[in-house]
C-alpha atoms as a PDB file:
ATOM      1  CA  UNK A   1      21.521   8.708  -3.806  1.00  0.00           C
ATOM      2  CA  UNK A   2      23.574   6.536  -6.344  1.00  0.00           C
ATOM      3  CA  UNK A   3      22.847   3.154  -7.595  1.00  0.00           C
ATOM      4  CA  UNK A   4      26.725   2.696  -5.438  1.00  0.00           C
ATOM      5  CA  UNK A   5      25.424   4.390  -2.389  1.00  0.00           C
ATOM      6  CA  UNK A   6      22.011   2.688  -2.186  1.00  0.00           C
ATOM      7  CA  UNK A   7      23.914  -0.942  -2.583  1.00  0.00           C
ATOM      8  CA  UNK A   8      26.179   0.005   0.040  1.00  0.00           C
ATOM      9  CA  UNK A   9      23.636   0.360   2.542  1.00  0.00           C
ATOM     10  CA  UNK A  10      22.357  -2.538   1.789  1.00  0.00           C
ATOM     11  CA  UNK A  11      25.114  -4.489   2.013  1.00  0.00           C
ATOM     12  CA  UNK A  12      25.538  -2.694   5.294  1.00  0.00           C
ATOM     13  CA  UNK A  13      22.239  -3.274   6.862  1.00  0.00           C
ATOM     14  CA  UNK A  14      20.799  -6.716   5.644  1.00  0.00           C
ATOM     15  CA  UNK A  15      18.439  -6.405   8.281  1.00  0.00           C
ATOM     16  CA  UNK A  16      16.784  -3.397   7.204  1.00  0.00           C
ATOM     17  CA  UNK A  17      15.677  -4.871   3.804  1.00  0.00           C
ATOM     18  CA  UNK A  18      14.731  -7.862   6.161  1.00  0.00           C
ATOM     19  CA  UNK A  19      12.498  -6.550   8.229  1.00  0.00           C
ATOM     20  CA  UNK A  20      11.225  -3.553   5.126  1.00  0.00           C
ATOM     21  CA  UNK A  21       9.983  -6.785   3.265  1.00  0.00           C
ATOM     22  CA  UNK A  22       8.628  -8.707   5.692  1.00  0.00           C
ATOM     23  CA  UNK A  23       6.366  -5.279   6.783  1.00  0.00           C
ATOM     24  CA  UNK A  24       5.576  -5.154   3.232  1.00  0.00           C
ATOM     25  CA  UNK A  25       4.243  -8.626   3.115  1.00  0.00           C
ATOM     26  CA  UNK A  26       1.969  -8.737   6.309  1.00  0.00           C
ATOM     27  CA  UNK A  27      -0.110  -5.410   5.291  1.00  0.00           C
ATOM     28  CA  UNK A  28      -0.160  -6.086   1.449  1.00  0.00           C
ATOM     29  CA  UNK A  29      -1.155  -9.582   2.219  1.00  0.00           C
ATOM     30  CA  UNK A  30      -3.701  -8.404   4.922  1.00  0.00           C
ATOM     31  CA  UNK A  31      -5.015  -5.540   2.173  1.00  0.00           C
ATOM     32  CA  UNK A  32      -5.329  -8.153  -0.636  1.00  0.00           C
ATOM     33  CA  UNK A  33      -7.097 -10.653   1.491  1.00  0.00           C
ATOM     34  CA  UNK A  34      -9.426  -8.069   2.813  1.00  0.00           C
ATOM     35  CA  UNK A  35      -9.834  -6.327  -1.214  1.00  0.00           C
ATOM     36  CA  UNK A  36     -10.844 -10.063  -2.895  1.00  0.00           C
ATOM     37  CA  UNK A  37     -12.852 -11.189  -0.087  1.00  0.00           C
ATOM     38  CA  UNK A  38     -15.105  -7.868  -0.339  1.00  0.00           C
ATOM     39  CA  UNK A  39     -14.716  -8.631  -4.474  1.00  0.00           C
ATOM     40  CA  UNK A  40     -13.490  -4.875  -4.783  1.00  0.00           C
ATOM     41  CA  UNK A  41     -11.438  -6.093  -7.830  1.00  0.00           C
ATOM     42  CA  UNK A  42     -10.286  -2.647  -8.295  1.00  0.00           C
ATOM     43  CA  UNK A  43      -8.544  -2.529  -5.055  1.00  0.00           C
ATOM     44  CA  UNK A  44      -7.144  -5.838  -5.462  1.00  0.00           C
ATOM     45  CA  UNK A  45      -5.333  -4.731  -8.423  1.00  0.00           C
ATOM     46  CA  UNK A  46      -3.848  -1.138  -7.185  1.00  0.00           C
ATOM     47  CA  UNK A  47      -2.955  -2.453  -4.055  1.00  0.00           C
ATOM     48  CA  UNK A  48      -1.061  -5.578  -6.015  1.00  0.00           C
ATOM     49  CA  UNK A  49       0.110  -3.230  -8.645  1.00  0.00           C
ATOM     50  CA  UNK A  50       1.588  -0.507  -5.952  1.00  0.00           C
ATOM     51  CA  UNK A  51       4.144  -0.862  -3.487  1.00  0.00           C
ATOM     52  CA  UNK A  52       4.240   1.842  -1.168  1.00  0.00           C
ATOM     53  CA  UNK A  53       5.770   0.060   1.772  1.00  0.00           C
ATOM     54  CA  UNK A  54       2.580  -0.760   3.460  1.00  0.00           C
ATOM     55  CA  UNK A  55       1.234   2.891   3.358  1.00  0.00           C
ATOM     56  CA  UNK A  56      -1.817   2.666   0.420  1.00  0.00           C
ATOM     57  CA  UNK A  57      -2.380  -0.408   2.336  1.00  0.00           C
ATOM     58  CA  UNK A  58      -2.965   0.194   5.831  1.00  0.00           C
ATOM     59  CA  UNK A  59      -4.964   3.206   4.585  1.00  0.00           C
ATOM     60  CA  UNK A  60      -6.956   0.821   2.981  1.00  0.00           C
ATOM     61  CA  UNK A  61      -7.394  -1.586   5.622  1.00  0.00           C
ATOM     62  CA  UNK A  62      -8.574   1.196   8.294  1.00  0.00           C
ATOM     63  CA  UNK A  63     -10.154   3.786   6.055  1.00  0.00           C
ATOM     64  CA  UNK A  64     -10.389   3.065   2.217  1.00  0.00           C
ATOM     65  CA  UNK A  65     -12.126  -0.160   1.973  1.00  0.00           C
ATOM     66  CA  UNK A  66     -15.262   1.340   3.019  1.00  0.00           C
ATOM     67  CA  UNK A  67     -15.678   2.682  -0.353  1.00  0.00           C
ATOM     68  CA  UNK A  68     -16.500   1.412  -4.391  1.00  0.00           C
ATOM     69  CA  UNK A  69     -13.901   2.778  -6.507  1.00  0.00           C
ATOM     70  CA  UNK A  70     -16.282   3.643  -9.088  1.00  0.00           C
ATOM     71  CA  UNK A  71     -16.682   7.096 -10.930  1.00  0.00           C
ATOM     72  CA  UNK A  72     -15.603   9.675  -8.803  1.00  0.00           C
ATOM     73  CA  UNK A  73     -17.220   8.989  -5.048  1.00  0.00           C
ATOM     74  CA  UNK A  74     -13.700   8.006  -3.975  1.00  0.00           C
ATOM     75  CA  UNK A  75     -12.005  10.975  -5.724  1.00  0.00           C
ATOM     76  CA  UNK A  76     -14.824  13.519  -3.629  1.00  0.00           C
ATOM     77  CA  UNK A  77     -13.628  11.797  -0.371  1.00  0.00           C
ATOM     78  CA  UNK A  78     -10.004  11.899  -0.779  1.00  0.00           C
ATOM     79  CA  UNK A  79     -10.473  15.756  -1.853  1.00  0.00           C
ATOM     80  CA  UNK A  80     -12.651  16.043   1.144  1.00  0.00           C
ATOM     81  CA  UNK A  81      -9.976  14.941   2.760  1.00  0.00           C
ATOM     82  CA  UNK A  82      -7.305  17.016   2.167  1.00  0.00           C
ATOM     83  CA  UNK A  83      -9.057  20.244   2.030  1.00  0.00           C
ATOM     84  CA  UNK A  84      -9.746  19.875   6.026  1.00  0.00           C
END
């Protein structure tokens, strides 16, 4: 898609980008609240750093959040993970 294309469509669907941001906002909002207030600071900062349109963070909300992202204990599970 062009830069032209891709401001087309948004010019065209106002709504979309609307309701895309305002997804955004609840589950990186949730995800942050839920990172500082278990003082996983290195959550915090990936999940502020990253936007993946609410995907890292509802992962980390239901799933992720269980676990320290020190050495490589998160690394094992996501491999785990994907090898199933």
């Amino acid at each position: 898609m062009s830069s032209q294309q891709i401001t087309e469509f948004i010019n065209s669907n106002p709504w979309m980008v609307i309701v895309i941001t305002l997804w955004t906002l609840y589950w990186k909002g949730t995800a942050l609240w839920k990172a500082a207030s278990k003082k996983q600071p290195s959550w915090f900062v990936i999940i502020m750093v990253l936007n993946t349109v609410g995907l890292l963070e509802i992962g980390y909300i239901y799933y992720l959040n269980k676990y320290e992202l020190g050495g490589t204990k998160i690394l094992d599970k996501i491999r785990s993970v994907f090898k199933k």
